[in-house]
PDB file of N, CA and C in Angstrom:
ATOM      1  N   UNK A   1      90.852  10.149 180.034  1.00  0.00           N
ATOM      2  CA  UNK A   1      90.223  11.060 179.096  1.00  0.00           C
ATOM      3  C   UNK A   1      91.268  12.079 178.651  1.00  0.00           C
ATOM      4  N   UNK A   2      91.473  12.352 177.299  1.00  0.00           N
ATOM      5  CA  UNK A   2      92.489  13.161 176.859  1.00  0.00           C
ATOM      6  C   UNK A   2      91.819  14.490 176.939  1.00  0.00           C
ATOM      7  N   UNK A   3      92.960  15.134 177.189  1.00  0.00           N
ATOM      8  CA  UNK A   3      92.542  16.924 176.854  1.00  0.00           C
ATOM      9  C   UNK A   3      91.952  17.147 175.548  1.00  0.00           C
ATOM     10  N   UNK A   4      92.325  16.569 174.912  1.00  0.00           N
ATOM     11  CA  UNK A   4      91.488  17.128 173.269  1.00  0.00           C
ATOM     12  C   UNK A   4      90.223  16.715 173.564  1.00  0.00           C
ATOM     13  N   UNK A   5      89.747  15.509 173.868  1.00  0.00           N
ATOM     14  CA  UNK A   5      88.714  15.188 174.315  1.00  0.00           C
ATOM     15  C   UNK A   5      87.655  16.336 174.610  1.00  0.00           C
ATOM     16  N   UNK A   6      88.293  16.500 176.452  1.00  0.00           N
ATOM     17  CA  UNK A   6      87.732  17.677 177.265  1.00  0.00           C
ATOM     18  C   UNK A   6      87.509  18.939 176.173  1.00  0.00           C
ATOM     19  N   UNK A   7      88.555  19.559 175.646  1.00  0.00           N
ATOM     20  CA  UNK A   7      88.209  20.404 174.955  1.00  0.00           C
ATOM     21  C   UNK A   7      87.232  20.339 173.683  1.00  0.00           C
ATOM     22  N   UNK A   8      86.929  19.501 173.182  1.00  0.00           N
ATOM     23  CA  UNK A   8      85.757  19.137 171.780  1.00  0.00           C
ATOM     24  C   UNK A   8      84.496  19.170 173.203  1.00  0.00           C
ATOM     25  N   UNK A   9      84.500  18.876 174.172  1.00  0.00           N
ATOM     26  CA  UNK A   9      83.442  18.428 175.203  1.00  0.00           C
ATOM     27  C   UNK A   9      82.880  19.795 175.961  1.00  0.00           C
ATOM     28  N   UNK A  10      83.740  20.476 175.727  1.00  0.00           N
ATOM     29  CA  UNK A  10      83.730  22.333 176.378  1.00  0.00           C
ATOM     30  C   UNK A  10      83.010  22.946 175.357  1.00  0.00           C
ATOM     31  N   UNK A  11      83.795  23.014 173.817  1.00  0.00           N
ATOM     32  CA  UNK A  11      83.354  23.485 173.121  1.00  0.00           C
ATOM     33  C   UNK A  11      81.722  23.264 172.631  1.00  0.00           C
ATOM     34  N   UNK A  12      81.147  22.017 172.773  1.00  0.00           N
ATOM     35  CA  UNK A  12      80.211  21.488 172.013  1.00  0.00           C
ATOM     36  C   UNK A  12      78.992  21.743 173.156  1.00  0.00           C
ATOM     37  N   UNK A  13      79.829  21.691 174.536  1.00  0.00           N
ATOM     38  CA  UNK A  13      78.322  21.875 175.957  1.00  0.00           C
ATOM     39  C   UNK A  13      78.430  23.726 175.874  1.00  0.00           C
ATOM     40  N   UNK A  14      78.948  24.274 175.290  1.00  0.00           N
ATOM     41  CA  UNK A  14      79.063  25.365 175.613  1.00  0.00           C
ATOM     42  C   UNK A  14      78.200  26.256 174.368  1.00  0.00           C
ATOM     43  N   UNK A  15      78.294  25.828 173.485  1.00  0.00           N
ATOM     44  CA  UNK A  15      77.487  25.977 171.725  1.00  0.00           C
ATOM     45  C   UNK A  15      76.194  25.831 171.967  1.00  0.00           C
ATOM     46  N   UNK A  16      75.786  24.257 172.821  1.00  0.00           N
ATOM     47  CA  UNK A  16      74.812  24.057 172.994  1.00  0.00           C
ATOM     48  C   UNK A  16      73.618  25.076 174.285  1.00  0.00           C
ATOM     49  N   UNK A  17      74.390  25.708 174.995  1.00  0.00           N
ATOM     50  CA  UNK A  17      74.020  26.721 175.610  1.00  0.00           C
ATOM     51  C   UNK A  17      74.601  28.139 175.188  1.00  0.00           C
ATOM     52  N   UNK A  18      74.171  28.013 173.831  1.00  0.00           N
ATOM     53  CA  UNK A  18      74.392  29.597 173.148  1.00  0.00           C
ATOM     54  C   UNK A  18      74.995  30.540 174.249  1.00  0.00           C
ATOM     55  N   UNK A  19      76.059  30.132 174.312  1.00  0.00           N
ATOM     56  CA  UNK A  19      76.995  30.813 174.943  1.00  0.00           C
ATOM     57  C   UNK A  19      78.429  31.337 174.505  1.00  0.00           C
ATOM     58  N   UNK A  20      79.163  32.221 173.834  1.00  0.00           N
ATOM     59  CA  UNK A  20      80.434  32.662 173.505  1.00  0.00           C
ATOM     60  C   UNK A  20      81.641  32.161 174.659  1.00  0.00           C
ATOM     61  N   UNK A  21      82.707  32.336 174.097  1.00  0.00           N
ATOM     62  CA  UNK A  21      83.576  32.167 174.361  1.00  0.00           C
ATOM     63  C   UNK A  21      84.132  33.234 175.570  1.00  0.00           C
ATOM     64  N   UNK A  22      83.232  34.548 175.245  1.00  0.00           N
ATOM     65  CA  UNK A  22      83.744  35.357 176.295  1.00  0.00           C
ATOM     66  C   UNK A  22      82.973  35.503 177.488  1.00  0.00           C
ATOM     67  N   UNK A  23      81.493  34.882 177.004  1.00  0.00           N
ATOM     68  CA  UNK A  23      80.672  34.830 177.781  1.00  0.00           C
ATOM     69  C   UNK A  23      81.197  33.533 178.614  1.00  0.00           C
ATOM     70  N   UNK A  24      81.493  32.669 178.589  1.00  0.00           N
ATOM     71  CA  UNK A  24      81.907  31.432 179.273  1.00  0.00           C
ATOM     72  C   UNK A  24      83.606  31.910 180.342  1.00  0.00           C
ATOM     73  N   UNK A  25      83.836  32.337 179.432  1.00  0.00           N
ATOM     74  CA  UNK A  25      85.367  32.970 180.144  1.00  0.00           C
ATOM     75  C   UNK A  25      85.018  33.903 181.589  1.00  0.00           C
ATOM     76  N   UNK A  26      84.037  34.700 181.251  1.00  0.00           N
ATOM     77  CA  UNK A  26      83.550  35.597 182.218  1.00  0.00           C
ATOM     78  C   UNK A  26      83.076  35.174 183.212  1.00  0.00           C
ATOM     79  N   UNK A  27      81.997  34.371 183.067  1.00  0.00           N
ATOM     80  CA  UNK A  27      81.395  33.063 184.471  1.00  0.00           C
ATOM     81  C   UNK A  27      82.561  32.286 184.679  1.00  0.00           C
ATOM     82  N   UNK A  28      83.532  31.682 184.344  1.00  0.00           N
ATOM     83  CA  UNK A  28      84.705  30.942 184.791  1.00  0.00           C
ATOM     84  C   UNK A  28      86.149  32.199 185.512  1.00  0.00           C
ATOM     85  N   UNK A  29      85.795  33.765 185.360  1.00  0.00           N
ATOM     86  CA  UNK A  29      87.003  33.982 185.805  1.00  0.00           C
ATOM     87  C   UNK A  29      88.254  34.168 184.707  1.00  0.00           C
ATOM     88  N   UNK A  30      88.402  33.337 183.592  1.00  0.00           N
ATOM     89  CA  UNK A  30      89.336  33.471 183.171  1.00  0.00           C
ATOM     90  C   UNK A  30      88.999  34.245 181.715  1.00  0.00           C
ATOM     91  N   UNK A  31      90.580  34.652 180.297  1.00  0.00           N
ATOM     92  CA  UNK A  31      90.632  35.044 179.531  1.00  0.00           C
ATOM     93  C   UNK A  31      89.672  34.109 178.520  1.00  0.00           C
ATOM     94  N   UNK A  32      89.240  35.066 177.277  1.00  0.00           N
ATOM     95  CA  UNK A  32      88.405  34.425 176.576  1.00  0.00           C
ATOM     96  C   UNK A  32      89.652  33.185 175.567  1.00  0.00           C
ATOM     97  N   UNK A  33      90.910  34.300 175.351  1.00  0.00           N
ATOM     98  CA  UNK A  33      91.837  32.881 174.823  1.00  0.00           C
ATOM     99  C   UNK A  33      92.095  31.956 175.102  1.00  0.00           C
ATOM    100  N   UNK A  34      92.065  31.836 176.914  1.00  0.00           N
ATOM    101  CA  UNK A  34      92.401  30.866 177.607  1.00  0.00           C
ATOM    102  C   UNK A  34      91.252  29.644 177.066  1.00  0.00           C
ATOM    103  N   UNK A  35      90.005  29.933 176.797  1.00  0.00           N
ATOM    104  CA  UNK A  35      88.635  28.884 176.349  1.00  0.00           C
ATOM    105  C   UNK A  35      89.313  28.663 175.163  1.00  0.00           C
ATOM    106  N   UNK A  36      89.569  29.535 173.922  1.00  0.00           N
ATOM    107  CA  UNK A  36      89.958  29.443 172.474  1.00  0.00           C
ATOM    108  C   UNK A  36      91.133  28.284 173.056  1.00  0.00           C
ATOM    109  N   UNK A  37      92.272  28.323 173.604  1.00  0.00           N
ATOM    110  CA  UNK A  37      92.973  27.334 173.710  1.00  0.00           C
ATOM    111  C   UNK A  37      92.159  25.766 174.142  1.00  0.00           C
ATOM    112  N   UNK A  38      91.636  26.043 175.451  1.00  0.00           N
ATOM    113  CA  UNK A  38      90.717  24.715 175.601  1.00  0.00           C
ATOM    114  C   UNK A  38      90.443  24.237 174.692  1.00  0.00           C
ATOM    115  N   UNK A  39      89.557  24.725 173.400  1.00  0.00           N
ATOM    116  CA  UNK A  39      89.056  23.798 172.491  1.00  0.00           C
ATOM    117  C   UNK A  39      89.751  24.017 171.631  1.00  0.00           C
ATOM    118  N   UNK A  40      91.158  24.255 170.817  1.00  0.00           N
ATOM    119  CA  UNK A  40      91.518  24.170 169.554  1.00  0.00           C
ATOM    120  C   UNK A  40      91.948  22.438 169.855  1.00  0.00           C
ATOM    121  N   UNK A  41      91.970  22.258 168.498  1.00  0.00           N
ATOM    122  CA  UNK A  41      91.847  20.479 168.701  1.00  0.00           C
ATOM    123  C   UNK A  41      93.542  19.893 169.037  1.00  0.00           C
ATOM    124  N   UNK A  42      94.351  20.746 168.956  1.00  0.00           N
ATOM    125  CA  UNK A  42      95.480  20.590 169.093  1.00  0.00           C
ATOM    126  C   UNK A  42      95.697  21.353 170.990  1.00  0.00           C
ATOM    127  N   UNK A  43      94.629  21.943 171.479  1.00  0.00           N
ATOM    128  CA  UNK A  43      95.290  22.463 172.051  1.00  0.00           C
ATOM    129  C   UNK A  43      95.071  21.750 173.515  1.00  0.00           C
ATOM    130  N   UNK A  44      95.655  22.615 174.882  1.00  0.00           N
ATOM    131  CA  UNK A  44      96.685  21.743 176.185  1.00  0.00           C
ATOM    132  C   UNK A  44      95.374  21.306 176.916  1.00  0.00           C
ATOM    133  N   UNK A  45      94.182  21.466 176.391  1.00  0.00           N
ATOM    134  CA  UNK A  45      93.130  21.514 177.823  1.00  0.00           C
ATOM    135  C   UNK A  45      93.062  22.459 178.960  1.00  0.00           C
ATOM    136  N   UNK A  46      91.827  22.438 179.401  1.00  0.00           N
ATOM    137  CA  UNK A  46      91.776  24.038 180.759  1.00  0.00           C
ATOM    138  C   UNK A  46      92.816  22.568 181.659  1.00  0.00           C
ATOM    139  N   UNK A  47      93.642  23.283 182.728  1.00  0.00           N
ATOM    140  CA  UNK A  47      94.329  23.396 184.052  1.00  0.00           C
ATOM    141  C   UNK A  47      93.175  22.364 184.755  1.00  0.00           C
ATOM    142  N   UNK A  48      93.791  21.516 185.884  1.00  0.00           N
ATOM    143  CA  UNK A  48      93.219  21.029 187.113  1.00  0.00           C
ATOM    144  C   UNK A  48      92.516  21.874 187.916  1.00  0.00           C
ATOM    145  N   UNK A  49      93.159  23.303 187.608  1.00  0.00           N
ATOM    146  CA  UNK A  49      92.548  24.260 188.627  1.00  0.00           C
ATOM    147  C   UNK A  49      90.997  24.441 187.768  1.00  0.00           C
ATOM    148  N   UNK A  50      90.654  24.276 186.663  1.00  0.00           N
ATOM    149  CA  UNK A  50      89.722  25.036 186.012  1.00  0.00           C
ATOM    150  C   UNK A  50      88.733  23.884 185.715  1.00  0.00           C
ATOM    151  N   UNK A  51      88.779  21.910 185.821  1.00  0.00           N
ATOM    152  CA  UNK A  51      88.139  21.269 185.768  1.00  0.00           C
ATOM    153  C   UNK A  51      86.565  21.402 186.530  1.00  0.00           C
ATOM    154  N   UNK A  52      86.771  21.454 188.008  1.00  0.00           N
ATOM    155  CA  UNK A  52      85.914  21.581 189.255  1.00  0.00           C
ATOM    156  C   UNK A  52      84.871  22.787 188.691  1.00  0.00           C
ATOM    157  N   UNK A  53      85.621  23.835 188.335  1.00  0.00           N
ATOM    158  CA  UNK A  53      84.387  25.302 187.840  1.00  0.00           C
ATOM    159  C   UNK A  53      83.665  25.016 186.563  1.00  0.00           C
ATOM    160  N   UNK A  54      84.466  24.218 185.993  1.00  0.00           N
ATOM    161  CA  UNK A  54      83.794  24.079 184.333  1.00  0.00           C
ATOM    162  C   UNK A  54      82.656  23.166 184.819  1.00  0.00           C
ATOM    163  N   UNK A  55      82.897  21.930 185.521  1.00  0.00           N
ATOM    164  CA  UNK A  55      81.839  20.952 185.942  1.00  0.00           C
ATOM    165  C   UNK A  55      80.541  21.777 186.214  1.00  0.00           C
ATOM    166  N   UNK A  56      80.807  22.658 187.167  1.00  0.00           N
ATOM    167  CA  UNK A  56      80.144  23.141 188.011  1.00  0.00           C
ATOM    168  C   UNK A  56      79.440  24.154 187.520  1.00  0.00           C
ATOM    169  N   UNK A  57      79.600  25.113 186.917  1.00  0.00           N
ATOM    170  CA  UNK A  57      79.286  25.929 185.771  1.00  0.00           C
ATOM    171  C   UNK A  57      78.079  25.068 184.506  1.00  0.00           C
ATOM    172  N   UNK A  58      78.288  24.148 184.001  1.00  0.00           N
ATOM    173  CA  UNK A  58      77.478  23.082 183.182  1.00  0.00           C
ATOM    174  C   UNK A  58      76.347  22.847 184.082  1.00  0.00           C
ATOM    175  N   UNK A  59      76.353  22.259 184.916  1.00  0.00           N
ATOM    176  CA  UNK A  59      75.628  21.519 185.750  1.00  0.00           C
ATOM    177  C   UNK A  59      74.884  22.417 186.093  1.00  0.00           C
ATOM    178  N   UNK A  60      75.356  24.050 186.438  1.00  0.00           N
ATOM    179  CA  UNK A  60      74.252  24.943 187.013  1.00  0.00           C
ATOM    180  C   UNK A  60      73.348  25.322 185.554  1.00  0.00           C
ATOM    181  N   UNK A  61      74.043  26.102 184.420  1.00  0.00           N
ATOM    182  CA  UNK A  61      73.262  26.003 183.326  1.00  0.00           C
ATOM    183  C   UNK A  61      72.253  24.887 182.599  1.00  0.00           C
ATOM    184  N   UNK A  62      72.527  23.819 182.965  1.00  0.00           N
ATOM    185  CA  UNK A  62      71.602  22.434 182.601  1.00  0.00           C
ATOM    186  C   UNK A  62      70.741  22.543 183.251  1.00  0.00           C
ATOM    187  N   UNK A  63      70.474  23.439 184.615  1.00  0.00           N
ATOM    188  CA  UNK A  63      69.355  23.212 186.010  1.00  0.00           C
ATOM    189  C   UNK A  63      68.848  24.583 185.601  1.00  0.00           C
ATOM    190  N   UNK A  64      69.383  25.365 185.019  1.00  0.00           N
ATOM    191  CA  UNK A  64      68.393  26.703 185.052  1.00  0.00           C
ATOM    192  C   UNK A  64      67.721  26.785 183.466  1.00  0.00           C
ATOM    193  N   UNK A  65      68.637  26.262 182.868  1.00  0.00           N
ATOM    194  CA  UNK A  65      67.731  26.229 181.242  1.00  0.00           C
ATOM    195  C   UNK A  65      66.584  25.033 181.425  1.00  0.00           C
ATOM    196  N   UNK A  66      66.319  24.022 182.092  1.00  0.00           N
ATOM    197  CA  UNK A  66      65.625  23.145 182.432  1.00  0.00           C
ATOM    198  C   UNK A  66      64.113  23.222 183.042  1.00  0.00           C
ATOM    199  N   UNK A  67      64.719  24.075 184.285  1.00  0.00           N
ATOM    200  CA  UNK A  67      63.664  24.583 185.117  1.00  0.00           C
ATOM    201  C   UNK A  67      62.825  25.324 184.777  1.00  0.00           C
TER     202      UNK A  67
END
């Protein structure tokens, strides 16, 4: 799976839970540019370090908007 990928895949689960960029940055810990990089379509993808929280982060918002 390519990073551009991941990043169109961040951007689009993250829209879909009317959520900002800074708002997502803030529950993950990191800068809101650091997300703006994730999804520009050119850009490097979040870090190995930042895969596991992003998963994990989704998965909890999918269970509480659900419930």
């Amino acid at each position: 799976m390519s990073k551009q990928f991941i990043g169109h895949r961040i951007r689009e689960l993250r829209k879909n839970k009317n959520l900002s960029q800074m708002e997502l940055a803030q529950l993950l810990g990191c800068a809101q540019n650091t997300i703006a990089e994730w999804e520009k379509r050119d850009g490097r993808g979040p870090s190995k370090k930042f895969l596991k929280p992003i998963s994990e982060m989704i998965l909890y918002l999918s269970f509480i908007f659900f419930c």
